[in-house]
C-alpha atoms as a PDB file:
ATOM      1  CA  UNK A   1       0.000   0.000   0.000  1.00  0.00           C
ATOM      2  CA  UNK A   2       1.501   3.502  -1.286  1.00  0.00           C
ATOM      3  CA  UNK A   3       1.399   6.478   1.372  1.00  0.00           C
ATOM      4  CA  UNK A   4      -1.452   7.987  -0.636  1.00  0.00           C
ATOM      5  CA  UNK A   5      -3.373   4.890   0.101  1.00  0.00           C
ATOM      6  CA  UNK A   6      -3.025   5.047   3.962  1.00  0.00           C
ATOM      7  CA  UNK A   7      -3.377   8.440   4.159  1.00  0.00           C
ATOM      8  CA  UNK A   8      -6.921   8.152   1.709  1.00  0.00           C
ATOM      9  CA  UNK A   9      -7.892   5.067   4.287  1.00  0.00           C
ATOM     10  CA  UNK A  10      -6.930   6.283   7.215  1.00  0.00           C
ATOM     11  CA  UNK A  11      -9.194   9.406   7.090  1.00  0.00           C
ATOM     12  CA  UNK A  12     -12.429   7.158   7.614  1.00  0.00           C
ATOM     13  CA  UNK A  13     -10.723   6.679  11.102  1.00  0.00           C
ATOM     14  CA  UNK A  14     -12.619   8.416  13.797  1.00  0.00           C
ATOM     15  CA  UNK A  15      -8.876   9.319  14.741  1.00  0.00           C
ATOM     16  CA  UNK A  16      -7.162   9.505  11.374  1.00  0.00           C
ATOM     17  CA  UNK A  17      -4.083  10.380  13.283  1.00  0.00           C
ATOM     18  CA  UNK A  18      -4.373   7.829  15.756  1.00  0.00           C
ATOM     19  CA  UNK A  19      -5.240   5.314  12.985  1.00  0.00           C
ATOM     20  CA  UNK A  20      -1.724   5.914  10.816  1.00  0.00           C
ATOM     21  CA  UNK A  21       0.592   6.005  14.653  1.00  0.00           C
ATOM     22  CA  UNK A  22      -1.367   2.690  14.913  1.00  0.00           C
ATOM     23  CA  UNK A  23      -0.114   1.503  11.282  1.00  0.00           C
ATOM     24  CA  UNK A  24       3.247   2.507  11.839  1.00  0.00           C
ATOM     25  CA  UNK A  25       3.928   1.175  15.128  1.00  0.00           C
ATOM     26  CA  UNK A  26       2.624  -2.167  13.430  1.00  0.00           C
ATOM     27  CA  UNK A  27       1.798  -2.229   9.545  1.00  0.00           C
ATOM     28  CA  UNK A  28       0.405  -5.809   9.867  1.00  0.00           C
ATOM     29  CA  UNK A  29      -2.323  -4.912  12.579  1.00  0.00           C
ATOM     30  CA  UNK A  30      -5.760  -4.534  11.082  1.00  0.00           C
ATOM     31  CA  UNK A  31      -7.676  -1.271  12.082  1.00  0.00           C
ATOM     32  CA  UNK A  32     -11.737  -0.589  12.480  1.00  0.00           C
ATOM     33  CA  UNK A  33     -12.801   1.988   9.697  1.00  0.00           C
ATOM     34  CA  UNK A  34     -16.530   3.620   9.076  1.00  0.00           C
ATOM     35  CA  UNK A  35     -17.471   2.978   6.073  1.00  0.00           C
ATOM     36  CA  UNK A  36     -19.691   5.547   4.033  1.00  0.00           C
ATOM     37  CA  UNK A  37     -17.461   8.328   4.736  1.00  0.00           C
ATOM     38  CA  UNK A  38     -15.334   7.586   2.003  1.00  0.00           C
ATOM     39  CA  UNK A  39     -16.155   4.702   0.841  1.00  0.00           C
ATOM     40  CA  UNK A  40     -18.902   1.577   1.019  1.00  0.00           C
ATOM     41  CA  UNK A  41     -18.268  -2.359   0.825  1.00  0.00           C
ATOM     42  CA  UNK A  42     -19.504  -4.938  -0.676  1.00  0.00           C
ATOM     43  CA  UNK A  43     -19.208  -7.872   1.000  1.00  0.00           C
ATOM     44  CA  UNK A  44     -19.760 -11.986  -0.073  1.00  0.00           C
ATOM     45  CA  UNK A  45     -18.679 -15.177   0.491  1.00  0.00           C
ATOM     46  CA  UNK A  46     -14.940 -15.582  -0.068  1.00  0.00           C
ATOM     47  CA  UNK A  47     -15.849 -18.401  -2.380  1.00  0.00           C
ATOM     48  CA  UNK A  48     -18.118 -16.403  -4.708  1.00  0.00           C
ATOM     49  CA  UNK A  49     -15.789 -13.009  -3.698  1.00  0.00           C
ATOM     50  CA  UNK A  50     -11.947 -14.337  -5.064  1.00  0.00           C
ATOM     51  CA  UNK A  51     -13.933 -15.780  -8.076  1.00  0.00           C
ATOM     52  CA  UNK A  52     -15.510 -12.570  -8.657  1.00  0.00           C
ATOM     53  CA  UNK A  53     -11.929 -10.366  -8.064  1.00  0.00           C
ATOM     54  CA  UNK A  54     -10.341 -13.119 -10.285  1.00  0.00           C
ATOM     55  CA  UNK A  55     -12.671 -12.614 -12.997  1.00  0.00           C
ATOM     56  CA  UNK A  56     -12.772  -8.680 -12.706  1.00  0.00           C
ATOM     57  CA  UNK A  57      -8.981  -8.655 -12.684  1.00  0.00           C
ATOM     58  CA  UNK A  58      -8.902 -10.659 -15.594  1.00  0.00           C
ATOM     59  CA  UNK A  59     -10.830  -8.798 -17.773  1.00  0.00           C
ATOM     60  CA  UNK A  60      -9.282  -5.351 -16.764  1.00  0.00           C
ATOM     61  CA  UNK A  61     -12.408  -3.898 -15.595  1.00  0.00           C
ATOM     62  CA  UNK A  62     -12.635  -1.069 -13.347  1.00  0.00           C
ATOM     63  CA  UNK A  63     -12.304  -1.901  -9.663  1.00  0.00           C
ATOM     64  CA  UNK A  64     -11.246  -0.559  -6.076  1.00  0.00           C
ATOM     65  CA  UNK A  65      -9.629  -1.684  -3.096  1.00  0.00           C
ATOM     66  CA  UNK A  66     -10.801  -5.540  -2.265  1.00  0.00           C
ATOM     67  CA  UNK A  67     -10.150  -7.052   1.008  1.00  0.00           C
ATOM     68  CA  UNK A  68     -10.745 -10.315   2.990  1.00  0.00           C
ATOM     69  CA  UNK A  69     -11.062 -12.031   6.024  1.00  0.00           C
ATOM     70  CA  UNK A  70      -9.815 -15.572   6.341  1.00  0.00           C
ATOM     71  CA  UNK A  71     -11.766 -16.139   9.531  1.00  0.00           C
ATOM     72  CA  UNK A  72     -15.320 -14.981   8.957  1.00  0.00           C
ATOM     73  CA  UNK A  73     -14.746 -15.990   5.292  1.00  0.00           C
ATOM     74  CA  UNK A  74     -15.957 -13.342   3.287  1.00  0.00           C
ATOM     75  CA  UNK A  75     -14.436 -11.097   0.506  1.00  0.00           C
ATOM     76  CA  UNK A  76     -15.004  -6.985   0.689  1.00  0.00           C
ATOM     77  CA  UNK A  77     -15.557  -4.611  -2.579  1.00  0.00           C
ATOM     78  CA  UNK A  78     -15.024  -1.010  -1.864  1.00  0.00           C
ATOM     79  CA  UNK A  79     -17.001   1.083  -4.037  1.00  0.00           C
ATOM     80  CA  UNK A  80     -17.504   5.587  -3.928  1.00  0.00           C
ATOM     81  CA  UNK A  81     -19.758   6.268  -0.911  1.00  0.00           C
ATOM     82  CA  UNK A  82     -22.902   6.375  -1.313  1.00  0.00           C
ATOM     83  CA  UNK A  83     -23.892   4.055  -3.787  1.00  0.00           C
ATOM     84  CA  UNK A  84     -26.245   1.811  -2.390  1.00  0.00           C
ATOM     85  CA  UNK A  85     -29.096   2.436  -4.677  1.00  0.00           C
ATOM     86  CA  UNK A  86     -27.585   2.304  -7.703  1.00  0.00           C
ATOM     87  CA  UNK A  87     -25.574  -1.271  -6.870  1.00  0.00           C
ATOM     88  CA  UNK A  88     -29.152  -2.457  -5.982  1.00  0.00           C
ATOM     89  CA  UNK A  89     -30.491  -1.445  -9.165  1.00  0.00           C
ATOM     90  CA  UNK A  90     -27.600  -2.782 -11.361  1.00  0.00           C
ATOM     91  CA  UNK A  91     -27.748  -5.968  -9.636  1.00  0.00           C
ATOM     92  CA  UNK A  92     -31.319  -6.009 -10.442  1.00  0.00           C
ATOM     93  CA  UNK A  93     -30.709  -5.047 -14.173  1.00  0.00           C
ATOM     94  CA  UNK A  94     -28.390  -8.329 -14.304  1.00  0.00           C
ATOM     95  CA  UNK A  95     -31.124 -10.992 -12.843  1.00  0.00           C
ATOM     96  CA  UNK A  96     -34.323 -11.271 -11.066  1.00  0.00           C
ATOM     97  CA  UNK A  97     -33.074 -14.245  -8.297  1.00  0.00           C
ATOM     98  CA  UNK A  98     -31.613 -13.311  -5.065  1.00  0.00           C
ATOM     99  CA  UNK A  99     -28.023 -11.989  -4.668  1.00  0.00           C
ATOM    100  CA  UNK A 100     -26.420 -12.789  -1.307  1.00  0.00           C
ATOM    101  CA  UNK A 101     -24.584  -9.763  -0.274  1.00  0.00           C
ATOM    102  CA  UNK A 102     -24.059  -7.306   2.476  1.00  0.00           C
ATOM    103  CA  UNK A 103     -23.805  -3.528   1.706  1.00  0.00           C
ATOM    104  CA  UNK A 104     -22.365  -1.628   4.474  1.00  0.00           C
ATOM    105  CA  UNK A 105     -22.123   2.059   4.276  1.00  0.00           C
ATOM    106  CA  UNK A 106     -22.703   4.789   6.817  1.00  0.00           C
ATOM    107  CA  UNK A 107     -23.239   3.832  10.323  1.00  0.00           C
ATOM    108  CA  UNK A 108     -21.080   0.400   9.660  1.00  0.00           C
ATOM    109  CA  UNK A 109     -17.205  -0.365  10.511  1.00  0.00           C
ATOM    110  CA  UNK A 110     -15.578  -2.516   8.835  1.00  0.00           C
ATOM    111  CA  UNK A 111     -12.102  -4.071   9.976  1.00  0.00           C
ATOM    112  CA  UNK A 112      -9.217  -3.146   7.445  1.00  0.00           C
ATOM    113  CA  UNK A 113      -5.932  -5.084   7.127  1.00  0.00           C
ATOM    114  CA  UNK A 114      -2.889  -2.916   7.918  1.00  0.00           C
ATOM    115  CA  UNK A 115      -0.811  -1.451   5.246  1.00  0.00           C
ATOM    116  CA  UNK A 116       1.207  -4.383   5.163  1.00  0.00           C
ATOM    117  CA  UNK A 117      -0.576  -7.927   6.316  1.00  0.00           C
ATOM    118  CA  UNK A 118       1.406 -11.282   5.924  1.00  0.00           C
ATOM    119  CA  UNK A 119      -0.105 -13.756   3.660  1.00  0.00           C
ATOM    120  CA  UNK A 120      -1.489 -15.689   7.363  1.00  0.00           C
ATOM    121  CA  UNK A 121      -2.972 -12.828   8.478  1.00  0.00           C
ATOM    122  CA  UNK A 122      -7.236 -12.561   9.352  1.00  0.00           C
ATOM    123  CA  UNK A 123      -7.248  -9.420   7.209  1.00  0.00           C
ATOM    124  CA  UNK A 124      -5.520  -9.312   3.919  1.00  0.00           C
ATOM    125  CA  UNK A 125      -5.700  -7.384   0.914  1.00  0.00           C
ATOM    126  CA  UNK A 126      -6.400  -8.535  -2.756  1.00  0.00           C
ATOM    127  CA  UNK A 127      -5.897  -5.143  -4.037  1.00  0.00           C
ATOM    128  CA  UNK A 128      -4.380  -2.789  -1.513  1.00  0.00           C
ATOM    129  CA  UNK A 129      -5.391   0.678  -1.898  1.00  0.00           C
ATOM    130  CA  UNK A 130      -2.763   2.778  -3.411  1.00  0.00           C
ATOM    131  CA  UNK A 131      -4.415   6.116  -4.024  1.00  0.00           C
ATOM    132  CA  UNK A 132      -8.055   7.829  -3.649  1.00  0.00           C
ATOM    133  CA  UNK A 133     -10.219   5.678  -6.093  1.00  0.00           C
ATOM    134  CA  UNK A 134     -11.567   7.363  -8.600  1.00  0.00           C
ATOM    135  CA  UNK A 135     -15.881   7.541  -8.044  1.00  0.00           C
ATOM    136  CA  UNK A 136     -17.007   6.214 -11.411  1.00  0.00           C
ATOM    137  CA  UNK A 137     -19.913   4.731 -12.718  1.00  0.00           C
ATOM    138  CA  UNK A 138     -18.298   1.600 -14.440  1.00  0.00           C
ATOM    139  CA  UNK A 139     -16.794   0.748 -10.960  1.00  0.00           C
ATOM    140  CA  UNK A 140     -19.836  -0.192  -9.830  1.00  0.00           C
ATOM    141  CA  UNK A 141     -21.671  -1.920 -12.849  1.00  0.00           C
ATOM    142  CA  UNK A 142     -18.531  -3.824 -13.273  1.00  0.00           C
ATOM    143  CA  UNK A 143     -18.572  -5.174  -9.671  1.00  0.00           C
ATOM    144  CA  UNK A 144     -22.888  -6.284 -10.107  1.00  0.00           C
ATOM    145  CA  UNK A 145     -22.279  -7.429 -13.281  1.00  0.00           C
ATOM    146  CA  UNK A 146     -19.422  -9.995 -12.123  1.00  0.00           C
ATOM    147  CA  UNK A 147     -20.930 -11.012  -8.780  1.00  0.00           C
ATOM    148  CA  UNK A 148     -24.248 -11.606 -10.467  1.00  0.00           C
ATOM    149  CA  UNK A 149     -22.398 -13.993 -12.994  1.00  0.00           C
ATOM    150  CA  UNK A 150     -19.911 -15.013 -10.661  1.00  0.00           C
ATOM    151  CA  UNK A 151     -22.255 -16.512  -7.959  1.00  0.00           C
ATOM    152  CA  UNK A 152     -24.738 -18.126 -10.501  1.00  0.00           C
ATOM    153  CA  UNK A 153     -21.540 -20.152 -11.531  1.00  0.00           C
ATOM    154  CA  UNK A 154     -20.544 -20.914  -8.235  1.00  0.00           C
ATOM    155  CA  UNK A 155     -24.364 -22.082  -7.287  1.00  0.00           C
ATOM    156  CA  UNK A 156     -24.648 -24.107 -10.307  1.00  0.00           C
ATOM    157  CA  UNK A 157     -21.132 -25.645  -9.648  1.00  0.00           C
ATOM    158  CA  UNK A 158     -22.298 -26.432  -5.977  1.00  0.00           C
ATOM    159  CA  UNK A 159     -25.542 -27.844  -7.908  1.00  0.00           C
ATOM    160  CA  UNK A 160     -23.446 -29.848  -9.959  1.00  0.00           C
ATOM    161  CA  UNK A 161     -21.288 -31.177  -6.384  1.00  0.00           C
ATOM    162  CA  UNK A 162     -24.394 -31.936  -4.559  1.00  0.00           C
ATOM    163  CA  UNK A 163     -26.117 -34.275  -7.585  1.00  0.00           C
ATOM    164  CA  UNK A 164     -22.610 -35.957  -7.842  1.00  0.00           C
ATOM    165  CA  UNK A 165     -22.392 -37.100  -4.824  1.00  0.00           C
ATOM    166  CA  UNK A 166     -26.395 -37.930  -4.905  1.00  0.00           C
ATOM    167  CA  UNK A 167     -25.692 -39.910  -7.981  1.00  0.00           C
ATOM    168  CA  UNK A 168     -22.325 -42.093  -6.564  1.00  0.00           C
ATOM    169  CA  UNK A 169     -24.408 -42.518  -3.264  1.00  0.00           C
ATOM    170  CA  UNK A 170     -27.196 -44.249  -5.350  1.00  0.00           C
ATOM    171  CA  UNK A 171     -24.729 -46.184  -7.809  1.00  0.00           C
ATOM    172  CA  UNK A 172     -22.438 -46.639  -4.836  1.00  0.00           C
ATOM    173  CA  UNK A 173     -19.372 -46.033  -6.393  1.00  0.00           C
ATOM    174  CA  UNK A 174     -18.419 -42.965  -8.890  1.00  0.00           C
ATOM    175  CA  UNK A 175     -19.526 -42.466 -11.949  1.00  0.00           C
ATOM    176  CA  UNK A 176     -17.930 -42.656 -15.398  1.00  0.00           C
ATOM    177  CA  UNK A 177     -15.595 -45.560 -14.413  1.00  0.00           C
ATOM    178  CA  UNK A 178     -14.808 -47.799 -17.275  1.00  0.00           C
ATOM    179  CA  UNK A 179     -14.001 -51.075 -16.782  1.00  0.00           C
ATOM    180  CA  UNK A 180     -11.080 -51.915 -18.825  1.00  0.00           C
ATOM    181  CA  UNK A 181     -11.271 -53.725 -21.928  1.00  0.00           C
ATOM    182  CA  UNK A 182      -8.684 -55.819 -23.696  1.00  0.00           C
ATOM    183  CA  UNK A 183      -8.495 -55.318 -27.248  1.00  0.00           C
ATOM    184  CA  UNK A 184     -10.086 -57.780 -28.494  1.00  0.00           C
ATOM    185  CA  UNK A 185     -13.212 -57.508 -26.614  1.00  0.00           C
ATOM    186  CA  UNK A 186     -13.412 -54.107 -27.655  1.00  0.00           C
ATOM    187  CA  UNK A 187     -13.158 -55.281 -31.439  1.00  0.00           C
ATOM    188  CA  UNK A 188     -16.258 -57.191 -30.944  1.00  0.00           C
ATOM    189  CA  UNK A 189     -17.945 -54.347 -29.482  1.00  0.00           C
END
């Protein structure tokens, strides 16, 4: 994380001076922020969340900060502050079923990693702030347009788990096993 980045983070603090002495004396330790100030978060399951940050990075599109916890295991979006309604709507532009999310903006703290977390650390960043994100537009139909497409894969892969092991608890052993078959028999098939 750049200076600008602590600096932009750190003034959510209550104490943004208390917040950076607390950084420097430890750059690993995580540090409660209120969100809505300068930013919001968007936070999902960490399954559904790294997919969604993998896919987002991948295709270049326009993103912020991202965060996780290892321990409650969830992934957190940060998006411009106040934009509650509008990730509501996009998400309902992109389909009609339920999205599992939590928005938190003002009146909510979140926990942010420290400047500097180890890779065993509770808080950790995916993409450390390193400036003042921009507030655009595309930041936040890229993130409902991913995690809409991002958790329908993930259900219908869980889907796909759950009938699996249905299907080798009925057949009682797994499916598409092929016995083997010498050559010859397999000429006569």
């Amino acid at each position: 994380m750049s200076k600008r980045g602590i600096q932009w983070l750190s003034a959510s603090a209550d104490d943004p001076e208390v917040c950076r002495e607390h950084w420097a004396a430890d750059p690993r330790a995580p540090y409660p922020l209120s969100a809505g100030r300068y930013f919001d978060v968007v936070s999902v399951a960490q399954r559904v969340g790294l997919e969604t940050f993998e896919q987002l990075t991948r295709h270049n599109m326009p993103m912020g900060p991202v965060m996780m916890d290892r321990s409650a295991r969830r992934t957190g979006f940060f998006l411009p502050s106040g934009q509650r309604e509008r990730f509501a709507r996009m998400v309902l532009n992109e389909t009609t079923d339920a999205l599992s999310y939590r928005y938190l903006d003002e009146g909510s703290v979140i926990v942010a990693p420290g400047p500097m977390p180890l890779s065993a650390d509770r808080y950790a960043w995916l993409r450390a702030p390193t400036r003042r994100p921009e507030a655009t537009p595309a930041r936040v139909a890229a993130l409902a347009a991913m995690l809409v497409a991002t958790s329908a894969l993930v259900d219908r892969a869980e889907q796909y788990e759950r009938e699996r092991v249905d299907l080798e608890a009925t057949l009682g052993e797994p499916p598409g096993q092929l016995e083997a078959v010498s050559p010859e028999a397999a000429h006569e098939l």
